[in-house]
Protein backbone atom coordinates (compact mmCIF):
# COMPACT_ATOMS: atom_id res chain seq x y z
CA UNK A 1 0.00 0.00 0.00
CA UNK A 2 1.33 3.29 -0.75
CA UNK A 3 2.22 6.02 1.81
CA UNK A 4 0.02 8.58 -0.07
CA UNK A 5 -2.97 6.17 0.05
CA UNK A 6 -2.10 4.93 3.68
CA UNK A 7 -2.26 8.99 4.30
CA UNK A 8 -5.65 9.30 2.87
CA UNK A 9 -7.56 6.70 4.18
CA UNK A 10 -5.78 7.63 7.73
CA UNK A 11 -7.03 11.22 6.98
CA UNK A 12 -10.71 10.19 5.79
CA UNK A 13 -11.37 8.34 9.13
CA UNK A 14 -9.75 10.72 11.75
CA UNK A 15 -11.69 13.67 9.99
CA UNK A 16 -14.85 11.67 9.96
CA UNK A 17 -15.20 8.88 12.20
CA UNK A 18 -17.03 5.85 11.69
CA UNK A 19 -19.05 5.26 14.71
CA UNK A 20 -18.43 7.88 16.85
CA UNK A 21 -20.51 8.83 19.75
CA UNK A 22 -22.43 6.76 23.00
CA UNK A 23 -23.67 3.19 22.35
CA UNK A 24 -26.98 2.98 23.50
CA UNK A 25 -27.61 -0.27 24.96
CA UNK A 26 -24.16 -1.19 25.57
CA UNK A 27 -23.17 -4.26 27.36
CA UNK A 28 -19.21 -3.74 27.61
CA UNK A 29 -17.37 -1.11 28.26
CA UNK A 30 -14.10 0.53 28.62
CA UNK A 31 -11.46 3.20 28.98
CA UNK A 32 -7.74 3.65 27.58
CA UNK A 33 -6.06 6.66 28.32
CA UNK A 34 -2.54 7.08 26.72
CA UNK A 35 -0.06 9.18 29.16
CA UNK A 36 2.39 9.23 26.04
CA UNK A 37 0.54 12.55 24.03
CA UNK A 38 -2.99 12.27 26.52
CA UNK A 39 -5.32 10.51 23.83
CA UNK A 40 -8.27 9.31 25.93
CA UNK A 41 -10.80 7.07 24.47
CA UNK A 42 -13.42 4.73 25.38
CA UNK A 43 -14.90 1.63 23.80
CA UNK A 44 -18.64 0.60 24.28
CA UNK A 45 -19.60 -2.63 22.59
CA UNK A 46 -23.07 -4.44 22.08
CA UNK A 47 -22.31 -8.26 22.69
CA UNK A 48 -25.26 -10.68 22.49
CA UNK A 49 -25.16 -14.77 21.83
CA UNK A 50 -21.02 -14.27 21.42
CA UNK A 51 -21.14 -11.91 18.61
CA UNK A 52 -20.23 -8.24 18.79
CA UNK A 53 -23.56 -6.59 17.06
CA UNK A 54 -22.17 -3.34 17.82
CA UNK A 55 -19.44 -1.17 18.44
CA UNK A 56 -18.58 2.75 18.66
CA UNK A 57 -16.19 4.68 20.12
CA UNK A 58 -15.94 8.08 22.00
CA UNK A 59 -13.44 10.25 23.44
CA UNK A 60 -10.68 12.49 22.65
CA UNK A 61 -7.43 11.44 20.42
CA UNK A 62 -4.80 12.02 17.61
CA UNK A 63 -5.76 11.28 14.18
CA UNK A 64 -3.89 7.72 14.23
CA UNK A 65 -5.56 7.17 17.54
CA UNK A 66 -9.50 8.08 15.91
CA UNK A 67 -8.54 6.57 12.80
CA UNK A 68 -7.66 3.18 14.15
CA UNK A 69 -10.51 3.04 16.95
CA UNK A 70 -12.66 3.72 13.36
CA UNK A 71 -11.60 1.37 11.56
CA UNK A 72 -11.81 -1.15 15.00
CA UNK A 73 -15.58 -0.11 14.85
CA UNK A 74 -15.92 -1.24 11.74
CA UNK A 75 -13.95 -4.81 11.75
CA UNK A 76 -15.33 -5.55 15.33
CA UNK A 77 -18.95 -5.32 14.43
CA UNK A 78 -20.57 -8.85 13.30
CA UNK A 79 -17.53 -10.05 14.52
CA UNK A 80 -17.62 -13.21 17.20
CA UNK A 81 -16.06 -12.28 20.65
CA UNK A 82 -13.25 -14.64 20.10
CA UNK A 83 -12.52 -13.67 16.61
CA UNK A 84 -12.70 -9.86 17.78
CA UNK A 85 -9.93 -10.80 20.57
CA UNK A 86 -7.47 -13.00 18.21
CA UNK A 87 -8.16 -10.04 15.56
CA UNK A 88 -7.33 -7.15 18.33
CA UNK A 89 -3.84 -9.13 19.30
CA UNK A 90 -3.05 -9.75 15.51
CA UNK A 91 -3.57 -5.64 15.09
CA UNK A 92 -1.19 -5.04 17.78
CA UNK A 93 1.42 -7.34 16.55
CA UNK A 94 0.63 -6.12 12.99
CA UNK A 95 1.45 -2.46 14.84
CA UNK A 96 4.57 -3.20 16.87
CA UNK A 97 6.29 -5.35 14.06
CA UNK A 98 4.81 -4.78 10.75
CA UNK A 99 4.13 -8.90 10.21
CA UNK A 100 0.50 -9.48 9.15
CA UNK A 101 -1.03 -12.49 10.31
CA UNK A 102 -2.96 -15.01 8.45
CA UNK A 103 -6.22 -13.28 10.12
CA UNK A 104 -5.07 -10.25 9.04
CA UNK A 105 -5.84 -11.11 5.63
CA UNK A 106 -9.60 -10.85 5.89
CA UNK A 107 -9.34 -7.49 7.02
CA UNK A 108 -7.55 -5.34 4.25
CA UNK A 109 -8.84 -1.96 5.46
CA UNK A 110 -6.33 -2.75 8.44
CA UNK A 111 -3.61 -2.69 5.82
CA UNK A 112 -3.82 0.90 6.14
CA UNK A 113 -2.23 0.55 9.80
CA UNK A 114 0.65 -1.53 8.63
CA UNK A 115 3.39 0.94 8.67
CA UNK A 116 2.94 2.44 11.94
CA UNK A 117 5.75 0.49 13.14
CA UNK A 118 7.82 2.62 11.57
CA UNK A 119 7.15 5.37 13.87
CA UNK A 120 7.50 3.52 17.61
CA UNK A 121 6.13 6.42 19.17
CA UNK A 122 2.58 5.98 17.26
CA UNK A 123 2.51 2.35 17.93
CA UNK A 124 0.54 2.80 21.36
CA UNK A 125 -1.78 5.38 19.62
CA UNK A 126 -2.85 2.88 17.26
CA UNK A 127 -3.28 0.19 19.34
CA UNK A 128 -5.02 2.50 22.24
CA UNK A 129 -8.55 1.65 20.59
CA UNK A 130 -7.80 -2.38 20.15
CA UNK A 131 -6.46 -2.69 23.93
CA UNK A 132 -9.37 -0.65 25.30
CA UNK A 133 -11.69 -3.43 23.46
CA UNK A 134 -9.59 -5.82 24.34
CA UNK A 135 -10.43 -4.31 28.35
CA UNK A 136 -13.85 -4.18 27.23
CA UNK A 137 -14.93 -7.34 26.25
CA UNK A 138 -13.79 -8.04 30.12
CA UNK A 139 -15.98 -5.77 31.37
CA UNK A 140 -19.38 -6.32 31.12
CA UNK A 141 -21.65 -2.94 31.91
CA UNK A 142 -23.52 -3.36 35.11
């Protein structure tokens, strides 16, 4: 994937969001705060019969942090609970090293995060969103 196109699609989801706001009817939730450059975000997913039906995000962040918690929305919803974990720690070794998993594969729109390794002090912005679900799948609402 090409820097300029990694750039753009990076761009498109920190300006506008996908799934942004409160989750109404949430059953999981969470908060990741990183102390790093103060991105604070939390995670509210909609988990019914082992399935993720729903997921948004809130909070305040960097454009790699909003992008990636975006683009997390969008993989993690439909997605089964233990699929959404193995997917979160294949995004964070996907950030950290740059090695795609197999998993990986299904999900080409988080090609777009590939190269953050490039740039250690982003890694923890990008993965922010996928620990915080990771934390939130733990923590049922309630």
């Amino acid at each position: 994937m090409s820097m300029e196109l990694y750039q753009e699609v990076l761009l498109q989801h920190s300006r506008r969001p996908r799934n942004f706001g409160p989750l109404e009817g949430a059953t999981h939730r969470a908060e990741g705060f990183n102390a790093l450059c103060g991105d604070e975000i939390a995670v509210e997913l909609a988990v019914a019969e082992g399935t993720v039906r729903q997921a948004k995000f809130t909070g305040s962040a960097c454009a790699i942090c909003t992008a990636s918690a975006s683009i997390l929305t969008m993989e993690l919803t439909g997605c089964g609970v233990e699929a959404a974990r193995v997917l979160a720690e294949d995004f964070r070794k996907l950030a950290v090293s740059g090695e795609a998993t197999a998993t990986l594969g299904g999900h080409p729109r988080l090609a777009v995060m590939g190269s953050v390794h490039e740039f250690p002090q982003r890694v923890k912005c990008a993965t922010l969103p996928w620990e915080t679900a990771l934390a939130a799948l733990e923590m049922p609402v309630g």
